[in-house]
N, C-alpha and C. Protein backbone atom coordinates (compact mmCIF):
# COMPACT_ATOMS: atom_id res chain seq x y z
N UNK A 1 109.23 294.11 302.22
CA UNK A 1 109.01 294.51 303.59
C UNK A 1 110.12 295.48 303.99
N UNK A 2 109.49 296.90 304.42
CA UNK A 2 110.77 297.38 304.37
C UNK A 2 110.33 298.02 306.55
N UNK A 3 111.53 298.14 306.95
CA UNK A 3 111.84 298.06 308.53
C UNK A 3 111.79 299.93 308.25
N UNK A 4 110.58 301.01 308.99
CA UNK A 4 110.99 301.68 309.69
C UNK A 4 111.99 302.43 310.58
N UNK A 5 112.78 302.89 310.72
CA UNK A 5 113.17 303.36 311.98
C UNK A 5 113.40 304.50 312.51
N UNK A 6 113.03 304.85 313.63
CA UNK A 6 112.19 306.05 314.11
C UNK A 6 113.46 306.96 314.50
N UNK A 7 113.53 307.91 314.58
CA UNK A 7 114.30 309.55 314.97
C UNK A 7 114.66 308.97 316.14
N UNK A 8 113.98 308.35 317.38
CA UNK A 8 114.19 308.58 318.87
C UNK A 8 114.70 307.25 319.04
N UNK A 9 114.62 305.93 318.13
CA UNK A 9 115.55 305.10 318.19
C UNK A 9 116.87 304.67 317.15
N UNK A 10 116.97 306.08 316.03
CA UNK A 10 117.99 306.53 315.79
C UNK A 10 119.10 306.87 316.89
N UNK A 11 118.28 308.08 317.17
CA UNK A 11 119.44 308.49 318.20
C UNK A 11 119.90 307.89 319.23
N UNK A 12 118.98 306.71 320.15
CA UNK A 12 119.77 306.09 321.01
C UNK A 12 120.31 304.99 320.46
N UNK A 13 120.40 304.76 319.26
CA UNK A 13 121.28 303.89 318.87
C UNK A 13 122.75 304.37 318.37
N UNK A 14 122.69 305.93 318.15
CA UNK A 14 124.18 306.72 317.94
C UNK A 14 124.13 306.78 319.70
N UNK A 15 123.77 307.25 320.33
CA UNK A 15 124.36 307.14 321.92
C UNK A 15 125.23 306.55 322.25
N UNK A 16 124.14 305.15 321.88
CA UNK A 16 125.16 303.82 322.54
C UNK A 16 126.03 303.41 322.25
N UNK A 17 126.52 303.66 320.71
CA UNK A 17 127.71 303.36 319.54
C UNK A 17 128.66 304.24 320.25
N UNK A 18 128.50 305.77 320.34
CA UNK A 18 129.22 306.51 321.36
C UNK A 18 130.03 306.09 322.02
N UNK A 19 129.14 305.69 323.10
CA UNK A 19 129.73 305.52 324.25
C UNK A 19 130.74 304.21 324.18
N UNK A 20 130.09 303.07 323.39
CA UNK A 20 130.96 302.03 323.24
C UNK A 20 132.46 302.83 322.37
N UNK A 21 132.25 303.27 321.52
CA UNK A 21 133.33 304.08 321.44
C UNK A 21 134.57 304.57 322.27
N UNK A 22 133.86 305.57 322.74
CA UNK A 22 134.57 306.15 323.56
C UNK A 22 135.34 305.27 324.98
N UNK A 23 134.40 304.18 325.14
CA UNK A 23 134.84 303.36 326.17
C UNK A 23 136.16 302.76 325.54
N UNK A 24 136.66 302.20 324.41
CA UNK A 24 136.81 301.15 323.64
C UNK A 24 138.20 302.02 323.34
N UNK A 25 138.09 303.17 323.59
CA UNK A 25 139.44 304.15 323.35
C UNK A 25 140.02 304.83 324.30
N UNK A 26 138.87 304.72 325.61
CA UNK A 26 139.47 305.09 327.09
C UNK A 26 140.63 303.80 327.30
N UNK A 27 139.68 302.40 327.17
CA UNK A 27 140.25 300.97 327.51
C UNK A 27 141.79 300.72 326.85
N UNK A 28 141.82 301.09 325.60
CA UNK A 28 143.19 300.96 324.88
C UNK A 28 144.40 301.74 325.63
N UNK A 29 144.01 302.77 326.03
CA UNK A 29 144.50 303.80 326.57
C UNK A 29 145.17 303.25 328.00
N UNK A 30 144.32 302.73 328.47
CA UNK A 30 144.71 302.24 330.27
C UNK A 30 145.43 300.88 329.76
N UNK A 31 145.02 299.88 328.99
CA UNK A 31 145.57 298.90 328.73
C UNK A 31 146.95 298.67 328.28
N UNK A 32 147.22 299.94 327.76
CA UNK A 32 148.09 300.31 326.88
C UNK A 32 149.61 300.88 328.23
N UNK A 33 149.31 301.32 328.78
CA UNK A 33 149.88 302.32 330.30
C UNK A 33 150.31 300.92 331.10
N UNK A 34 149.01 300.08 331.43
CA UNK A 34 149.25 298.74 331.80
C UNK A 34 150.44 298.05 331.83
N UNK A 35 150.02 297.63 330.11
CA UNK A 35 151.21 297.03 329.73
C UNK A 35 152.80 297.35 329.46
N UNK A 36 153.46 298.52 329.35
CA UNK A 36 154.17 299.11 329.33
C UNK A 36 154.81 299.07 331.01
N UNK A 37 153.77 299.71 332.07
CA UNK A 37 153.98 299.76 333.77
C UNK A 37 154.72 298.12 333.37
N UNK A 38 154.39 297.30 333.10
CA UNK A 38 154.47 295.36 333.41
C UNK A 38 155.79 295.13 332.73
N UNK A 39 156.36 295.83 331.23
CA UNK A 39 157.15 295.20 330.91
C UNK A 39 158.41 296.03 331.67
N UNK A 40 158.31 297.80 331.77
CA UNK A 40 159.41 298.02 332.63
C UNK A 40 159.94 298.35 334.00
N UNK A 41 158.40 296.93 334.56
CA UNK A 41 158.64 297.29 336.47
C UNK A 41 159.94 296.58 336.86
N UNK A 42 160.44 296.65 337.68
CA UNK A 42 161.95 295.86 338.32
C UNK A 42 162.94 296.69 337.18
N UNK A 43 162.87 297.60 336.17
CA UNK A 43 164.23 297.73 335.72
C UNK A 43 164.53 298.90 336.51
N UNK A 44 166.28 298.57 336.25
CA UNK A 44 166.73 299.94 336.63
C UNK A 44 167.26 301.33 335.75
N UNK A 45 167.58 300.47 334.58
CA UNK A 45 167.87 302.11 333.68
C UNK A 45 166.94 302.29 332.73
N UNK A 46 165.50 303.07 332.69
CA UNK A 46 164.29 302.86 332.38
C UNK A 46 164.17 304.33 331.47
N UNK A 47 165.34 305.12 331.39
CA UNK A 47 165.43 306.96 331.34
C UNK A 47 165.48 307.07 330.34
N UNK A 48 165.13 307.40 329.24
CA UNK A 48 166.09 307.66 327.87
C UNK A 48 167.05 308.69 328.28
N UNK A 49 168.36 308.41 327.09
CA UNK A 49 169.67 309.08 327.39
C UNK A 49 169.29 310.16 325.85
């Protein structure tokens, strides 16, 4: 038994991989900014010399 699969649910299945993608590397990105903002809020010498 072999499964078909069609051109037009090819492609919305690369869409959606996409976008999860791209979400999944926006998210690291902000998460990433996040965590960093958290570990050096309250300091005071934060500058590199």
């Amino acid at each position: 038994m072999q499964m078909d699969v069609t051109t037009d649910a090819l492609i919305a299945i690369t869409i959606l991989w996409g976008f999860v993608f791209i979400y999944a590397v926006m998210a690291s990105m902000d998460f990433g900014a996040g965590f960093w903002s958290m570990i050096y809020m309250n300091k005071e010498q934060t500058k590199s010399r």
